[in-house]
C-alpha atoms as a PDB file:
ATOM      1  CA  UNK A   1     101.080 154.418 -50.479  1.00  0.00           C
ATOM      2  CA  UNK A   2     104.322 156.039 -48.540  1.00  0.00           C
ATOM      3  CA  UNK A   3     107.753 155.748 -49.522  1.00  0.00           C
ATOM      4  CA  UNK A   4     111.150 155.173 -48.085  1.00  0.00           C
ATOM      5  CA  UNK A   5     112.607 159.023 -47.439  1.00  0.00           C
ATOM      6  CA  UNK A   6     116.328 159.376 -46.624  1.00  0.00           C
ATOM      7  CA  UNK A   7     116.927 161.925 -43.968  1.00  0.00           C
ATOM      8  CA  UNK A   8     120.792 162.176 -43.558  1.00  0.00           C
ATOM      9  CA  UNK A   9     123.986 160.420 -45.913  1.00  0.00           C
ATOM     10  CA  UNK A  10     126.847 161.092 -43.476  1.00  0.00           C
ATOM     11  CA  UNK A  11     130.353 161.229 -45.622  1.00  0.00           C
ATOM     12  CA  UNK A  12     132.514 158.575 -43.352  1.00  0.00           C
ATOM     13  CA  UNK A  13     129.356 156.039 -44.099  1.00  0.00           C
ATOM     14  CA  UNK A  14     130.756 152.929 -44.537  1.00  0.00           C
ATOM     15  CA  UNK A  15     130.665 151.639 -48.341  1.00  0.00           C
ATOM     16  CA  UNK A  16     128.679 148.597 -47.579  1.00  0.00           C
ATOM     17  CA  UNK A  17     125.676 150.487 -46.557  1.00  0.00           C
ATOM     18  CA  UNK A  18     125.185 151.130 -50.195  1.00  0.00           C
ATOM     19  CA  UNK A  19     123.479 150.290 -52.581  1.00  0.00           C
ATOM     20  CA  UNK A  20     120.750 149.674 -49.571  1.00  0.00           C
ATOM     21  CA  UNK A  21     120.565 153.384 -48.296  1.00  0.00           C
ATOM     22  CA  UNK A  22     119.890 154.437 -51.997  1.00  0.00           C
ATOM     23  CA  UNK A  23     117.070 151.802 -52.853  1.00  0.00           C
ATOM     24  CA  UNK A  24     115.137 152.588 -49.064  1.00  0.00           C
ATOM     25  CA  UNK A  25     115.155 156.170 -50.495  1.00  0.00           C
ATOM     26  CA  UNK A  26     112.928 154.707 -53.546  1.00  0.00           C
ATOM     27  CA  UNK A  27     111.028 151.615 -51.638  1.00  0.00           C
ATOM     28  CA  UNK A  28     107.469 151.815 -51.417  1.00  0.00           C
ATOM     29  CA  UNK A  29     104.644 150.062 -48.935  1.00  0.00           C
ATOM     30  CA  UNK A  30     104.030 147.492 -51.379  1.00  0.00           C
ATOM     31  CA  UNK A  31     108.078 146.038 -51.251  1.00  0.00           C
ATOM     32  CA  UNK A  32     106.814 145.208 -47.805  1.00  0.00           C
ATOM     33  CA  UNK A  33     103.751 144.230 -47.536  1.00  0.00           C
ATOM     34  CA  UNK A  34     100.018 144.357 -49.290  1.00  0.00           C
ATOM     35  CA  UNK A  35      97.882 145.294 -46.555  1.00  0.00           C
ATOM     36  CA  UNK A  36      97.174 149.050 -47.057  1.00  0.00           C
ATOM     37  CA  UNK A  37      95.740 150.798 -43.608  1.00  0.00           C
ATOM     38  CA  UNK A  38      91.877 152.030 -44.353  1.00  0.00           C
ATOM     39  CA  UNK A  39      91.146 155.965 -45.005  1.00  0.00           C
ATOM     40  CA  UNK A  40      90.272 157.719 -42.458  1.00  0.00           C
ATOM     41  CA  UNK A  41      91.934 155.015 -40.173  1.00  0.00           C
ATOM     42  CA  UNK A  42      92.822 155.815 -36.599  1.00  0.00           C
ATOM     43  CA  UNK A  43      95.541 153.218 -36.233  1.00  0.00           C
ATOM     44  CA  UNK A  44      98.570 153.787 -33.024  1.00  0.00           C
ATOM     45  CA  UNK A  45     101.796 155.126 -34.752  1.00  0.00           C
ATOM     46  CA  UNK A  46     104.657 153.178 -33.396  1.00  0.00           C
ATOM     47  CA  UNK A  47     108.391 152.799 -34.908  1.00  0.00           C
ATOM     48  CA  UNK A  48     111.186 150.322 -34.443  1.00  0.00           C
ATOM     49  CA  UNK A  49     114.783 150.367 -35.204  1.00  0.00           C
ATOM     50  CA  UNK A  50     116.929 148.940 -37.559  1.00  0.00           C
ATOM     51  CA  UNK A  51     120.266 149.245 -36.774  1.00  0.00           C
ATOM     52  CA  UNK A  52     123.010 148.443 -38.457  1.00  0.00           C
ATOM     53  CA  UNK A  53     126.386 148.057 -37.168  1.00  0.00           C
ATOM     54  CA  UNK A  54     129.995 146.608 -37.677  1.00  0.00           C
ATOM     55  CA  UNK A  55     131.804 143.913 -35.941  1.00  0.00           C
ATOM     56  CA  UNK A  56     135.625 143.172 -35.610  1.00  0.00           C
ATOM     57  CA  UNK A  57     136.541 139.232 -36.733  1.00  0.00           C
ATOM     58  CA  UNK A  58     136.130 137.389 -33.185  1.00  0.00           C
ATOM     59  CA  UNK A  59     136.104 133.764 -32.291  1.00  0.00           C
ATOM     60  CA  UNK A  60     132.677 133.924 -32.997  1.00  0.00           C
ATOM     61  CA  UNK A  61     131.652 135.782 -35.839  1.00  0.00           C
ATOM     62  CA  UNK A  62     133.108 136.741 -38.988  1.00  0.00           C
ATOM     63  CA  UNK A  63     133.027 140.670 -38.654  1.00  0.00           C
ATOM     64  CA  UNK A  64     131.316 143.027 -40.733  1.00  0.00           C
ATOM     65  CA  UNK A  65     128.397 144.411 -40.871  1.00  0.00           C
ATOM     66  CA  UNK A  66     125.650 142.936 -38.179  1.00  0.00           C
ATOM     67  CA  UNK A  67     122.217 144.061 -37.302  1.00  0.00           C
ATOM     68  CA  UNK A  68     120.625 144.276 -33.467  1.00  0.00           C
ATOM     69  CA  UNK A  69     117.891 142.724 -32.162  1.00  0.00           C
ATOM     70  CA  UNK A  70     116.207 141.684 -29.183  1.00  0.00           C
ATOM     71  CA  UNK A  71     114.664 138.607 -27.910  1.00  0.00           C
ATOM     72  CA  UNK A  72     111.445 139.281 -26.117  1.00  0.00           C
ATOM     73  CA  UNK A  73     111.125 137.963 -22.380  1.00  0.00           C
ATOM     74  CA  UNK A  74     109.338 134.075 -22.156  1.00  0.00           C
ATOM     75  CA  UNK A  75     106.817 135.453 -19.560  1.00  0.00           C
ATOM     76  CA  UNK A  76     105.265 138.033 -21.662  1.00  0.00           C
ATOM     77  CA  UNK A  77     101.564 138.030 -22.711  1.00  0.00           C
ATOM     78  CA  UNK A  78     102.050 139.097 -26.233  1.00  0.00           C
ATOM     79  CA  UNK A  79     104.686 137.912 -28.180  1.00  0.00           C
ATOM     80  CA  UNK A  80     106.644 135.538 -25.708  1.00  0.00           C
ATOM     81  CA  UNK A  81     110.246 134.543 -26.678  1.00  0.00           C
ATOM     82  CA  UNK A  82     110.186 136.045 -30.419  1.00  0.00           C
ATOM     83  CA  UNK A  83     113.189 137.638 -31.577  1.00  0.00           C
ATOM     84  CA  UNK A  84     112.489 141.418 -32.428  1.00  0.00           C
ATOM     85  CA  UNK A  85     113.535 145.285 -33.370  1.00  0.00           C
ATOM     86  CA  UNK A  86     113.789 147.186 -30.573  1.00  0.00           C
ATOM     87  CA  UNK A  87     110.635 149.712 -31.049  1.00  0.00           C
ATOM     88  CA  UNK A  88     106.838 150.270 -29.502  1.00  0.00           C
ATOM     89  CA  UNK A  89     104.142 152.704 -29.330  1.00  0.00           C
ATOM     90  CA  UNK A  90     104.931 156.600 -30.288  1.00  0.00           C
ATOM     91  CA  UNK A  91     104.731 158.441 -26.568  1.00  0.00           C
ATOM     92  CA  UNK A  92     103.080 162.034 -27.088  1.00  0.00           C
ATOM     93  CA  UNK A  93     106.780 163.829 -26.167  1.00  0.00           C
ATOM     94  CA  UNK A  94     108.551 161.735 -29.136  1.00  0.00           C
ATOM     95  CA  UNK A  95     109.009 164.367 -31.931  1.00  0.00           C
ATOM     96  CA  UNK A  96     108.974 161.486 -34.675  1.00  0.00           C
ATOM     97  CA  UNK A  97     109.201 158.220 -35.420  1.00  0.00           C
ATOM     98  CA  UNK A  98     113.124 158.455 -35.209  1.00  0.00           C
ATOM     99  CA  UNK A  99     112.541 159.451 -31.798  1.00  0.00           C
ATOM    100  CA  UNK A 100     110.500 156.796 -30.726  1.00  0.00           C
ATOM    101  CA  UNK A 101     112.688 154.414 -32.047  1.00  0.00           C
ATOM    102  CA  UNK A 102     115.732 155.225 -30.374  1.00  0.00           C
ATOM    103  CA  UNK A 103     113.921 156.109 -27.165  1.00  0.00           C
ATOM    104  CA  UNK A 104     112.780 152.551 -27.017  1.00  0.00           C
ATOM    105  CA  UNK A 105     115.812 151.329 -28.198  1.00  0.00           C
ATOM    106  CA  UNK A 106     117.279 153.122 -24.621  1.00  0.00           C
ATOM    107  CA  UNK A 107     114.753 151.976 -22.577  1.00  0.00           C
ATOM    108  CA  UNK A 108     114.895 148.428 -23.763  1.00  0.00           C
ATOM    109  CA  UNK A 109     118.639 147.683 -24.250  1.00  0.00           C
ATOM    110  CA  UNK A 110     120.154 150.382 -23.060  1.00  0.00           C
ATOM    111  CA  UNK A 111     121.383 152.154 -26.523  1.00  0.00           C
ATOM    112  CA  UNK A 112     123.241 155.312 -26.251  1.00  0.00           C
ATOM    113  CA  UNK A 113     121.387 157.187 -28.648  1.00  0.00           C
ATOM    114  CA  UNK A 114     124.402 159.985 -29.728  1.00  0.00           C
ATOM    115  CA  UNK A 115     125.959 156.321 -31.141  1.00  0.00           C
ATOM    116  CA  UNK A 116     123.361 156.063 -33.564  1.00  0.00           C
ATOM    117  CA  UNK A 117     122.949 157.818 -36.799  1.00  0.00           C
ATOM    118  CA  UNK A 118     119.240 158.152 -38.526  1.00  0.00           C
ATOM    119  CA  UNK A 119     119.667 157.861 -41.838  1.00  0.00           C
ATOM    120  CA  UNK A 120     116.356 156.941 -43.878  1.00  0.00           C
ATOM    121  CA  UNK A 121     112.316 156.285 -42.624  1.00  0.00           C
ATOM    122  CA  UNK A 122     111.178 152.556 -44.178  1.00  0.00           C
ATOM    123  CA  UNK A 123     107.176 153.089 -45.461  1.00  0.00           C
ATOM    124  CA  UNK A 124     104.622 152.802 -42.985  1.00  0.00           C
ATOM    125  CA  UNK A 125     103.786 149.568 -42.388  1.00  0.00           C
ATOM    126  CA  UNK A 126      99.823 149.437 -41.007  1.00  0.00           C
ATOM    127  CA  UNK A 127      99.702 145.906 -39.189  1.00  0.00           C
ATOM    128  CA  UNK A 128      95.744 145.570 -38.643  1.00  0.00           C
ATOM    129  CA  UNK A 129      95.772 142.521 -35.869  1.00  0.00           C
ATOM    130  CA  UNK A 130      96.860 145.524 -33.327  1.00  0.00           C
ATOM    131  CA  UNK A 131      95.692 148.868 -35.421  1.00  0.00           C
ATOM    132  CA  UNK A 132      99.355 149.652 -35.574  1.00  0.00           C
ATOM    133  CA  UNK A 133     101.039 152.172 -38.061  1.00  0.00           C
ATOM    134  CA  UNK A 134     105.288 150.997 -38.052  1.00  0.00           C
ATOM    135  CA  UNK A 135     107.504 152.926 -39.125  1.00  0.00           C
ATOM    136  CA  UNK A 136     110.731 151.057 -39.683  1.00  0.00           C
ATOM    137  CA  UNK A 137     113.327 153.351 -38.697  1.00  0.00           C
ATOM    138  CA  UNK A 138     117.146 152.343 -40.224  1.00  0.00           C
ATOM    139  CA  UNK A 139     120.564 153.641 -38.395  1.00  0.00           C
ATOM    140  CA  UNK A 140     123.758 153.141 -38.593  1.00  0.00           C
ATOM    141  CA  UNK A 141     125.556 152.233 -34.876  1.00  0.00           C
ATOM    142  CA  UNK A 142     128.400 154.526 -35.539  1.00  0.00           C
ATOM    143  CA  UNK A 143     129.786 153.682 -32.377  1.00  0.00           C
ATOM    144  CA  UNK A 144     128.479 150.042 -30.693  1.00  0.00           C
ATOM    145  CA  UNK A 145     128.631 149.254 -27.276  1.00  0.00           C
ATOM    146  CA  UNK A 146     127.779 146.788 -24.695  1.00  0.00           C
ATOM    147  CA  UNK A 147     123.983 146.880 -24.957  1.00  0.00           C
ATOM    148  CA  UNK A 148     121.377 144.462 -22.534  1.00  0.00           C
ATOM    149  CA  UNK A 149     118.413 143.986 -21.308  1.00  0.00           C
ATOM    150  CA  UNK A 150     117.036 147.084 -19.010  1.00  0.00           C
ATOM    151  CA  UNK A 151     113.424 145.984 -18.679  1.00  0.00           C
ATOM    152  CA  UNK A 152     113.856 141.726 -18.023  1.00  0.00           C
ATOM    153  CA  UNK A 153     110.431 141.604 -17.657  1.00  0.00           C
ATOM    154  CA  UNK A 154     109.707 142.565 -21.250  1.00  0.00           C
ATOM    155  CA  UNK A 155     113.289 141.842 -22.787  1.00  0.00           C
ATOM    156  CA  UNK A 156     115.254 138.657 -22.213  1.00  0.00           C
ATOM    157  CA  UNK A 157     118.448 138.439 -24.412  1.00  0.00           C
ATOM    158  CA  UNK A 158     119.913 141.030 -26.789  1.00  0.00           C
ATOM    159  CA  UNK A 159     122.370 140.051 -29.989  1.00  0.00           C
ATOM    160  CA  UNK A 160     123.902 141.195 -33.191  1.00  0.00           C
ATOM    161  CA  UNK A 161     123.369 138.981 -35.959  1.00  0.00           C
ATOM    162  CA  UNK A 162     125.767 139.062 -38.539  1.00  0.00           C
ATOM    163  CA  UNK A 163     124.651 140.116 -41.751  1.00  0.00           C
ATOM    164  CA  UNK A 164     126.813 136.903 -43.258  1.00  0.00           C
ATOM    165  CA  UNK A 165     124.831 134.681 -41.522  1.00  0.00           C
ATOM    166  CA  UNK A 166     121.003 136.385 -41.990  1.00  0.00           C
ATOM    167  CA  UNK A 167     122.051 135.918 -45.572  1.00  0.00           C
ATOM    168  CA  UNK A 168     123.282 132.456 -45.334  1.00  0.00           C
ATOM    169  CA  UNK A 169     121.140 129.761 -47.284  1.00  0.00           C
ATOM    170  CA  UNK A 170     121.494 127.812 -44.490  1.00  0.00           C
ATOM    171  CA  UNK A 171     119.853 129.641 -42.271  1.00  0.00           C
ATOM    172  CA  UNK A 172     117.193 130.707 -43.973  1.00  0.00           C
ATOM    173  CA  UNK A 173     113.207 128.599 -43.714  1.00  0.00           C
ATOM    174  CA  UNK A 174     109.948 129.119 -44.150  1.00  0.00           C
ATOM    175  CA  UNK A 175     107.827 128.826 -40.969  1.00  0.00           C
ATOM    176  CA  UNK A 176     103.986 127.717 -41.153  1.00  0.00           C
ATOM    177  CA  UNK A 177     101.825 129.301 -38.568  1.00  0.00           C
ATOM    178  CA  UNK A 178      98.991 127.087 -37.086  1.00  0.00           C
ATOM    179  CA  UNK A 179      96.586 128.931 -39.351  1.00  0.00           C
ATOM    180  CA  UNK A 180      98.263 128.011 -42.612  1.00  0.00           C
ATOM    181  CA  UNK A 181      99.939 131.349 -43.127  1.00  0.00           C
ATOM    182  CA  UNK A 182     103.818 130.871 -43.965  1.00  0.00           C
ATOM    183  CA  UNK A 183     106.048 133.191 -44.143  1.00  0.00           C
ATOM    184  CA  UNK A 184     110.211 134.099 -44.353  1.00  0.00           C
ATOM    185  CA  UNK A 185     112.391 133.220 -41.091  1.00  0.00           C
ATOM    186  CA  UNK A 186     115.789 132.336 -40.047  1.00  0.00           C
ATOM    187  CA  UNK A 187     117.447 130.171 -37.885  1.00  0.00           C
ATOM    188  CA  UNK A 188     120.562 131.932 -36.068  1.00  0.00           C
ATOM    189  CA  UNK A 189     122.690 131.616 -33.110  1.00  0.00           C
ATOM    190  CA  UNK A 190     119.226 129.876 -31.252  1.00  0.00           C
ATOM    191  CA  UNK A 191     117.149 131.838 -32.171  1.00  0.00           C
ATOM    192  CA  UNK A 192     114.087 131.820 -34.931  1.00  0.00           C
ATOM    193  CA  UNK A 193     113.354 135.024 -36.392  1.00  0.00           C
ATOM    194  CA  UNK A 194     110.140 135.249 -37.545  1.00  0.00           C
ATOM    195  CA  UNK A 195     107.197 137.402 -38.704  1.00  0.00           C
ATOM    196  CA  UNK A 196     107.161 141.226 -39.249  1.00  0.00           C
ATOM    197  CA  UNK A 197     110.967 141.169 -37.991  1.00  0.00           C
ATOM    198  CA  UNK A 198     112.002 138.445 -40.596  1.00  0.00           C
ATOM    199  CA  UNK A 199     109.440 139.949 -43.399  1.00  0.00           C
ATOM    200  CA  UNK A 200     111.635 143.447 -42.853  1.00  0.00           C
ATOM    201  CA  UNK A 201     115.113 141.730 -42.828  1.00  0.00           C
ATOM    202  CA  UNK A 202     114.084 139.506 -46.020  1.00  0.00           C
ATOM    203  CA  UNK A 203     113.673 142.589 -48.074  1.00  0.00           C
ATOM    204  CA  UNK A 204     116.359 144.619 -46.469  1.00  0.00           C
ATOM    205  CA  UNK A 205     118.603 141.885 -47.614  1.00  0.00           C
ATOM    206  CA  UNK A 206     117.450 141.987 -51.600  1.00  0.00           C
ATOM    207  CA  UNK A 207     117.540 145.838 -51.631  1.00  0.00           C
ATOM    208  CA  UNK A 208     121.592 145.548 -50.268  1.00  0.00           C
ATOM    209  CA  UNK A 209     122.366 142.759 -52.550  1.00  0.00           C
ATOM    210  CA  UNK A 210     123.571 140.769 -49.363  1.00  0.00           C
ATOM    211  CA  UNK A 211     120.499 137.885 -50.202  1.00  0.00           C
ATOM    212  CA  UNK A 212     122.425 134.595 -51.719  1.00  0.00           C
ATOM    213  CA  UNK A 213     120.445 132.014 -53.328  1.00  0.00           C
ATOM    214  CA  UNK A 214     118.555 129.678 -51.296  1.00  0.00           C
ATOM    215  CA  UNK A 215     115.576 126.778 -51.434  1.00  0.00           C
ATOM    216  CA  UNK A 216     112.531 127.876 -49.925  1.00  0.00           C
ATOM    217  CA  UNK A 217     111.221 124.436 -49.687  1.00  0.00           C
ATOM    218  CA  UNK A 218     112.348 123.566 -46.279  1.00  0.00           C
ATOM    219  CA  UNK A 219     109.181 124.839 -43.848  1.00  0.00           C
ATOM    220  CA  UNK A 220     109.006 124.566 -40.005  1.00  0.00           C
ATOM    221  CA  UNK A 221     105.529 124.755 -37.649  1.00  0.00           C
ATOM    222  CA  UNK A 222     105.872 127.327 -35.628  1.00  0.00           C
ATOM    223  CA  UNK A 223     106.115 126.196 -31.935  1.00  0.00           C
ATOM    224  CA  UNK A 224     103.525 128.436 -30.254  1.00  0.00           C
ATOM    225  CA  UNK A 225     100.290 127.706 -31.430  1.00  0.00           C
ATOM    226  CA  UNK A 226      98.955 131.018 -29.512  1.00  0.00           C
ATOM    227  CA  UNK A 227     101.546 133.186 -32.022  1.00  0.00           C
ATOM    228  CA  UNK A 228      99.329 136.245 -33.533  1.00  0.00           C
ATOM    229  CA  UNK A 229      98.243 135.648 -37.414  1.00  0.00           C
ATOM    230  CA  UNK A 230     100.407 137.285 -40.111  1.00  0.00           C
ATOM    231  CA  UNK A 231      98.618 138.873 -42.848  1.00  0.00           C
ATOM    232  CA  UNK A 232     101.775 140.163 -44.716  1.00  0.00           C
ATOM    233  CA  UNK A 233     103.600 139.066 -47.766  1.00  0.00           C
ATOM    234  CA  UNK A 234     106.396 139.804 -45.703  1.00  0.00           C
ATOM    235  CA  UNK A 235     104.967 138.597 -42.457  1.00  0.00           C
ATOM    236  CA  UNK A 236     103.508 140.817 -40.400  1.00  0.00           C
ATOM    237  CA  UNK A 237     101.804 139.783 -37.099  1.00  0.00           C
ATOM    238  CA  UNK A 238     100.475 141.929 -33.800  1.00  0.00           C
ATOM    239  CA  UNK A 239     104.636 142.440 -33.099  1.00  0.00           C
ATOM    240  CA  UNK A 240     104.930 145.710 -31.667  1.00  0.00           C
ATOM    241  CA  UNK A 241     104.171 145.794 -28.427  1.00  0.00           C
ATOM    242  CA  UNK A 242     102.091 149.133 -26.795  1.00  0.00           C
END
């Protein structure tokens, strides 16, 4: 079992990132997910990163907090089309998870990584389709700017979604996966978040208090029928690419 571990609590945080930053620092594995990697496993550390920002009020969103995330190219192999963290595969030079995260989060989109702040390490999350150990990696975008894709192959739209509208009942599903598994999702700004992204975002959302009531009844099939199995309470398929 690992835990959430806080590594930094700057004073000019903003108040909403609280209570979340206090209940990460006292999450465990099992808030996320019951699959529990095997001793003496040799599964790839990767990270991604959660990143929290804030947006002015604008024709087209409602300001406040927001969160990024990128939409992964249509031609891919692995994962084509699905909305997800920035993040991949630890590189031997990255000194931690926090550095793999923002790396990627540079190579991918382009983020300026003296904008970001690290502030807390999610648990490990061991996702056995791919042997992969993630390490959600949460940060505050102290100072956001333009961000797209650098690698089109690989990355094909980039977006902040406002926290307002992740946590609207209306755009909140289930999604059934050809193999019966169904898990969390959300429908936002054309795009369906789904899997290990929307398992992460589902819980971030309860630990800040930002979750509103909503009916869990409504279910849609997922479109591609050659998406990876979850095997997460919080949805967790093969996401993280190497």
């Amino acid at each position: 079992m690992s835990r959430g571990q806080i590594l930094d609590r700057p004073d000019d945080l903003p108040p909403w990132f609280e209570p979340l930053l206090t209940r990460v620092g006292q999450c465990r594995t099992e808030d996320f997910t019951t699959l529990r990697q095997p001793a003496g496993g040799d599964g790839r550390h990767s990270a991604v990163l959660v990143l929290l920002g804030e947006s002015e009020p604008a024709a087209d969103t409602p300001g406040g907090p927001d969160l990024l995330v990128l939409q992964r190219a249509a031609t891919m192999r692995n994962h084509a089309g699905q909305p997800a963290f920035p993040g991949g595969a630890t590189d031997p030079e990255d000194a931690d998870a926090a550095a793999t995260a923002l790396r990627e989060a540079d190579e991918e989109v382009g983020l300026d990584r003296s904008t970001a702040d690290v502030l807390a390490l999610l648990p490990d999350l061991w996702i056995p389709v791919s042997r992969f150990v993630v390490t959600p990696v949460l940060a505050w975008w102290r100072n956001p700017h333009p961000v797209r894709p650098r690698q089109p192959a690989e990355v094909a739209h980039v977006a902040r979604l406002p926290i307002s509208e992740l946590a609207d009942p209306a755009n909140r599903i289930r999604v059934r996966h050809p193999s019966g598994w169904i898990g969390p999702a959300f429908q936002i700004r054309g795009l369906l978040v789904w899997g290990f992204t929307a398992g992460v975002i589902s819980v971030l959302l309860d630990m800040a208090g930002w979750s509103l009531p909503w009916e869990p009844g409504r279910v849609v099939e997922l479109p591609d029928a050659a998406a990876p199995v979850p095997a997460a309470r919080g949805g967790a398929p093969d996401e993280v690419v190497p």
